[in-house]
N, C-alpha and C. Protein backbone atom coordinates (compact mmCIF):
# COMPACT_ATOMS: atom_id res chain seq x y z
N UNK A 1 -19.26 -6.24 -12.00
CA UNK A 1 -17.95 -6.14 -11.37
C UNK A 1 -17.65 -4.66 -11.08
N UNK A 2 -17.19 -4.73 -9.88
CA UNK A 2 -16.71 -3.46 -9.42
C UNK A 2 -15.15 -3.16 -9.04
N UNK A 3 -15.11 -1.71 -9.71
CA UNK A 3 -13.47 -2.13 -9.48
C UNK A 3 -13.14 -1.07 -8.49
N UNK A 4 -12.59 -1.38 -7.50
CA UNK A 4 -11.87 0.05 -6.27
C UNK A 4 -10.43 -0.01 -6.26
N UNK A 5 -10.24 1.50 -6.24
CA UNK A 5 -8.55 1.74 -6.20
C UNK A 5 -8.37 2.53 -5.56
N UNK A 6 -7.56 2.51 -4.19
CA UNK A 6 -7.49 2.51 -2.76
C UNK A 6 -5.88 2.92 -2.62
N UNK A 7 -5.47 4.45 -2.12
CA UNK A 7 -3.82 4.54 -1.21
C UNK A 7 -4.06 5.29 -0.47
N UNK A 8 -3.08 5.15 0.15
CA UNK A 8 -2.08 5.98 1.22
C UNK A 8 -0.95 6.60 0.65
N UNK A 9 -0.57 7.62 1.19
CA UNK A 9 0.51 8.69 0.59
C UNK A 9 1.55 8.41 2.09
N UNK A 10 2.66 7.81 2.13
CA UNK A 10 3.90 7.66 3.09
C UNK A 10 5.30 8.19 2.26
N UNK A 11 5.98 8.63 3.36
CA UNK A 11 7.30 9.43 3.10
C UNK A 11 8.38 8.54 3.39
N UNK A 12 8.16 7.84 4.88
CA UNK A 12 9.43 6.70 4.84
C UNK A 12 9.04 5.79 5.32
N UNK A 13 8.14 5.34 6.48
CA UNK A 13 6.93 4.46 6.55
C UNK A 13 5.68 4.99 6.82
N UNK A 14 4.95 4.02 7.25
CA UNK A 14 3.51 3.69 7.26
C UNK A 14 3.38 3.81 8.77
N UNK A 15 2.88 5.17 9.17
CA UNK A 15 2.34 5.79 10.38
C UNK A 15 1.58 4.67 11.21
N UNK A 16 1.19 4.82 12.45
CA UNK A 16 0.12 4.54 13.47
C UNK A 16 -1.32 4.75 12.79
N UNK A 17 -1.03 6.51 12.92
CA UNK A 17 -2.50 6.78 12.19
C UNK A 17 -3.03 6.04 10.54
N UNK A 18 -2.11 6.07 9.57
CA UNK A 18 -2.12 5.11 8.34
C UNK A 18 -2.56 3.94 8.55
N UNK A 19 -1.75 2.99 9.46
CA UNK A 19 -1.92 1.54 9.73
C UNK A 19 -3.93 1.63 10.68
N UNK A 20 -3.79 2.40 11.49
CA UNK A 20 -4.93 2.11 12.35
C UNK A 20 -6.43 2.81 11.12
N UNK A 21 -6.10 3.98 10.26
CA UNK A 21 -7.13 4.78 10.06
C UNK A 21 -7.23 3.82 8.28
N UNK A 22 -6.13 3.63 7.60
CA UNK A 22 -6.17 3.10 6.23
C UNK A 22 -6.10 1.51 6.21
N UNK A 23 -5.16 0.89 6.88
CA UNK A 23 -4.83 -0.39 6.24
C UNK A 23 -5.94 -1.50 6.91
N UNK A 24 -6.64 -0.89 8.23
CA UNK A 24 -7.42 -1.59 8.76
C UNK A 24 -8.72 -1.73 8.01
N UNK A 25 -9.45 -0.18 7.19
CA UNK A 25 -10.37 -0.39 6.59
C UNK A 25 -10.01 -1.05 5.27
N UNK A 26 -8.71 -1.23 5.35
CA UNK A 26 -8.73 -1.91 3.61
C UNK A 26 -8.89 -3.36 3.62
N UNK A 27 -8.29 -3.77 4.90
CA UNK A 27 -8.98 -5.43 5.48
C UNK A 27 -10.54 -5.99 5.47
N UNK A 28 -11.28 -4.39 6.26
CA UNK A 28 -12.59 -4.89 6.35
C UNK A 28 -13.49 -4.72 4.33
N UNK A 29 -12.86 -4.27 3.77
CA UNK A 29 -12.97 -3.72 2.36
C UNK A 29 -12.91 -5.09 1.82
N UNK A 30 -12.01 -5.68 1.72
CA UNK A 30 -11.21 -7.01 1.15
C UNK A 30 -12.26 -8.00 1.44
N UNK A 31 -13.12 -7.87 2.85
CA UNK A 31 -13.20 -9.42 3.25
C UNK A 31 -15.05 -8.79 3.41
N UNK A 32 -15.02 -7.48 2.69
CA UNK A 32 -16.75 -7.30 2.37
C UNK A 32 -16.74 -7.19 0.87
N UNK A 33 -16.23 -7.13 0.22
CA UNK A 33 -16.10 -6.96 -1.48
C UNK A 33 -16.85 -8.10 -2.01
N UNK A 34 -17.92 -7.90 -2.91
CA UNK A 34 -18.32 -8.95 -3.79
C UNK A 34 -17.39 -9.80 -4.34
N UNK A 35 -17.63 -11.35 -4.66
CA UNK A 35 -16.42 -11.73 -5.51
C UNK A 35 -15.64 -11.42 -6.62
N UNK A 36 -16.59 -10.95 -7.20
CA UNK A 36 -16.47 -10.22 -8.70
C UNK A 36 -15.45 -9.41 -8.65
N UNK A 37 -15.68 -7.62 -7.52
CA UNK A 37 -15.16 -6.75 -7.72
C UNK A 37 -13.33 -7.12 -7.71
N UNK A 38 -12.70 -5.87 -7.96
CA UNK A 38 -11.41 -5.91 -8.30
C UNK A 38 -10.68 -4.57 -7.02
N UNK A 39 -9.80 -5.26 -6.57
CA UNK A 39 -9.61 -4.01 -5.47
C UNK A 39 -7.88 -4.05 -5.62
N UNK A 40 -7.38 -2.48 -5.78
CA UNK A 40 -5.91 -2.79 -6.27
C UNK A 40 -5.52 -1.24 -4.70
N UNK A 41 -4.76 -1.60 -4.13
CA UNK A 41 -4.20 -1.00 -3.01
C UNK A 41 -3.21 -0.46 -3.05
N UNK A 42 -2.70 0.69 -2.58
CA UNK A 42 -1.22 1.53 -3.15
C UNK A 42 -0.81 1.73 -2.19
N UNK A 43 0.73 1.99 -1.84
CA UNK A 43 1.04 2.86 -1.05
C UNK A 43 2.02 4.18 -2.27
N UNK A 44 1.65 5.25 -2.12
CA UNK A 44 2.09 6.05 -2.84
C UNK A 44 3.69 6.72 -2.11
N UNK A 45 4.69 6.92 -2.79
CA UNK A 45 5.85 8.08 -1.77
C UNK A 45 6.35 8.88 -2.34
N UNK A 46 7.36 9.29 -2.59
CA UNK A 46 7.94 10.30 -3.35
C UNK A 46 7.47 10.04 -4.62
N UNK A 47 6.95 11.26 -5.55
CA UNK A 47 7.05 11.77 -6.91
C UNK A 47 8.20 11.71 -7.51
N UNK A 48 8.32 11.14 -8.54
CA UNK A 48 9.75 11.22 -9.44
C UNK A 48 10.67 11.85 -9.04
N UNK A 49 11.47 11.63 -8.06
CA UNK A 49 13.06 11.81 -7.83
C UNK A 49 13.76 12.43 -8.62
N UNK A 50 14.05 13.86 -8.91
CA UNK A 50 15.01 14.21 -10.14
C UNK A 50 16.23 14.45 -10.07
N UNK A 51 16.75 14.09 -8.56
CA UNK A 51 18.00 14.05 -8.38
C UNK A 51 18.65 12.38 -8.30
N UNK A 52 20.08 12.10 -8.43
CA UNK A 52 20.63 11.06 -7.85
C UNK A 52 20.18 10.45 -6.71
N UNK A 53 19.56 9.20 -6.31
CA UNK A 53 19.09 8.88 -4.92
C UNK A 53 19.95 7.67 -4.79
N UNK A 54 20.14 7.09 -3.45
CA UNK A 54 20.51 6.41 -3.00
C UNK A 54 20.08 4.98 -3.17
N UNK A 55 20.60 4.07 -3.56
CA UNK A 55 19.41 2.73 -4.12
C UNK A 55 19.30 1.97 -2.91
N UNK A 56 20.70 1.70 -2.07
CA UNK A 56 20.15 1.19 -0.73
C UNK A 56 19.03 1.49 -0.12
N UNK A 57 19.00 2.74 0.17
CA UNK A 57 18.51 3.50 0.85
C UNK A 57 17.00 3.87 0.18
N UNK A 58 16.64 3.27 -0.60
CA UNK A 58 15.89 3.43 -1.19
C UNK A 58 14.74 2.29 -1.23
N UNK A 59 15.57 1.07 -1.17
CA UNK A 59 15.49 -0.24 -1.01
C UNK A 59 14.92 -0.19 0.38
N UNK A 60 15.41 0.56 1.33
CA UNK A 60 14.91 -0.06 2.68
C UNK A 60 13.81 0.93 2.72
N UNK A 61 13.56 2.07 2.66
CA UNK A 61 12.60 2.39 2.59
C UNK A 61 10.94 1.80 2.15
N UNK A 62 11.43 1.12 0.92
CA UNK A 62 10.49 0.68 0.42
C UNK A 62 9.96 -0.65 1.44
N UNK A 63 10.93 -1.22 2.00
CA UNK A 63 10.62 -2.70 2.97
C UNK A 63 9.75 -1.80 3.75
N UNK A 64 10.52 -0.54 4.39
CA UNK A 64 9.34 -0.06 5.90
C UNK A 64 8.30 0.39 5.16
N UNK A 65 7.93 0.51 4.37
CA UNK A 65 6.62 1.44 3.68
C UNK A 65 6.05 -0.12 3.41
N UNK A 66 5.99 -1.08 2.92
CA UNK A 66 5.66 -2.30 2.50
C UNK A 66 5.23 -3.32 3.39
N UNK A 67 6.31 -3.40 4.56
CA UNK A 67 6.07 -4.76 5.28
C UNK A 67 4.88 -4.54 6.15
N UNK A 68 4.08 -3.42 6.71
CA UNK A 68 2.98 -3.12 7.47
C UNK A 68 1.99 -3.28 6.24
N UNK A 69 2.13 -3.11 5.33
CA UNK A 69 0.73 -3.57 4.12
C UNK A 69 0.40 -4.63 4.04
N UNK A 70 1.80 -5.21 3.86
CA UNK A 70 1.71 -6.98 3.84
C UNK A 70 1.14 -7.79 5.20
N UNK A 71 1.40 -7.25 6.15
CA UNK A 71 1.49 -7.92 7.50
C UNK A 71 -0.38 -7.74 7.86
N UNK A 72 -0.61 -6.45 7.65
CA UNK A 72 -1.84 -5.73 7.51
C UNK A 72 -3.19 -7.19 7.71
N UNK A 73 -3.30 -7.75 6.31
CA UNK A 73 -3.77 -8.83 6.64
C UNK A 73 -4.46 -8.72 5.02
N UNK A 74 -4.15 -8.04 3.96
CA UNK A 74 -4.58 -7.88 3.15
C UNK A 74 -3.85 -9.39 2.00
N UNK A 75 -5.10 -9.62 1.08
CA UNK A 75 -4.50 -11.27 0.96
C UNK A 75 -3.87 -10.25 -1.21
N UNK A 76 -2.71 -10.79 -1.27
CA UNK A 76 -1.99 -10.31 -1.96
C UNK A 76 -2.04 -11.28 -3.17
N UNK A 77 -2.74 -12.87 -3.05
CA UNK A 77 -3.08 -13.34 -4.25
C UNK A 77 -4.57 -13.12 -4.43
N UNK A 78 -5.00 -12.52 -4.16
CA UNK A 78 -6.14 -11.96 -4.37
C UNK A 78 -6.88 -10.91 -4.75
N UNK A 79 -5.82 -9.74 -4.54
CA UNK A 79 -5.65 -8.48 -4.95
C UNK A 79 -4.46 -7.69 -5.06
N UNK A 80 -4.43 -6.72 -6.16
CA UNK A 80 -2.96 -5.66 -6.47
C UNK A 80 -2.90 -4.48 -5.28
N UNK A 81 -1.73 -5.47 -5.02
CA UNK A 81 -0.62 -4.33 -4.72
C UNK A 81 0.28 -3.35 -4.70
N UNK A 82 0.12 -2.35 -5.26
CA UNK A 82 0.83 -1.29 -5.70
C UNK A 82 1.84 -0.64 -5.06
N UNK A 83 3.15 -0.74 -5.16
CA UNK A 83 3.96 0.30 -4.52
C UNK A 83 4.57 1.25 -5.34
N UNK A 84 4.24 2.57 -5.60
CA UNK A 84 4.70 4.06 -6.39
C UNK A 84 5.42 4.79 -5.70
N UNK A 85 6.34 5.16 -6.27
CA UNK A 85 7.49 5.73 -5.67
C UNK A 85 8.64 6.79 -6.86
């Protein structure tokens, strides 16, 4: 078993270049992976916040950084999804 652990670093979403250069090879990754291996996918964003942040606003961020991962084509009962923030 092999295990791969795979991100992207986004600020408020998930770029053109991200979606076309990262999330596409993480599809062809997914659907060439031995059965065995273990493949856990991130999108990484802000480092620990040390000020007051906004939780709305924080909240939606996370949907635009998220919903192009999901949509992506990457199968999510099948492998971890990570969102760090």
């Amino acid at each position: 078993m092999s295990l791969y652990n795979v991100h992207v670093t986004s600020t408020h979403c998930v770029s053109p270049a991200t979606y076309f250069g990262a999330l596409t090879n993480w599809v062809k990754l997914q659907s060439t992976a031995a059965p065995g291996n273990r493949l856990f996918f991130s999108v990484v964003g802000w480092y620990a916040p040390t000020l007051p942040q906004d939780l709305e606003f924080l909240s939606e961020v996370w949907t635009t950084k998220m919903a192009p991962v999901l949509a992506s084509g990457i199968d999510a009962q099948k492998h971890i999804i990570l969102h760090q923030d």
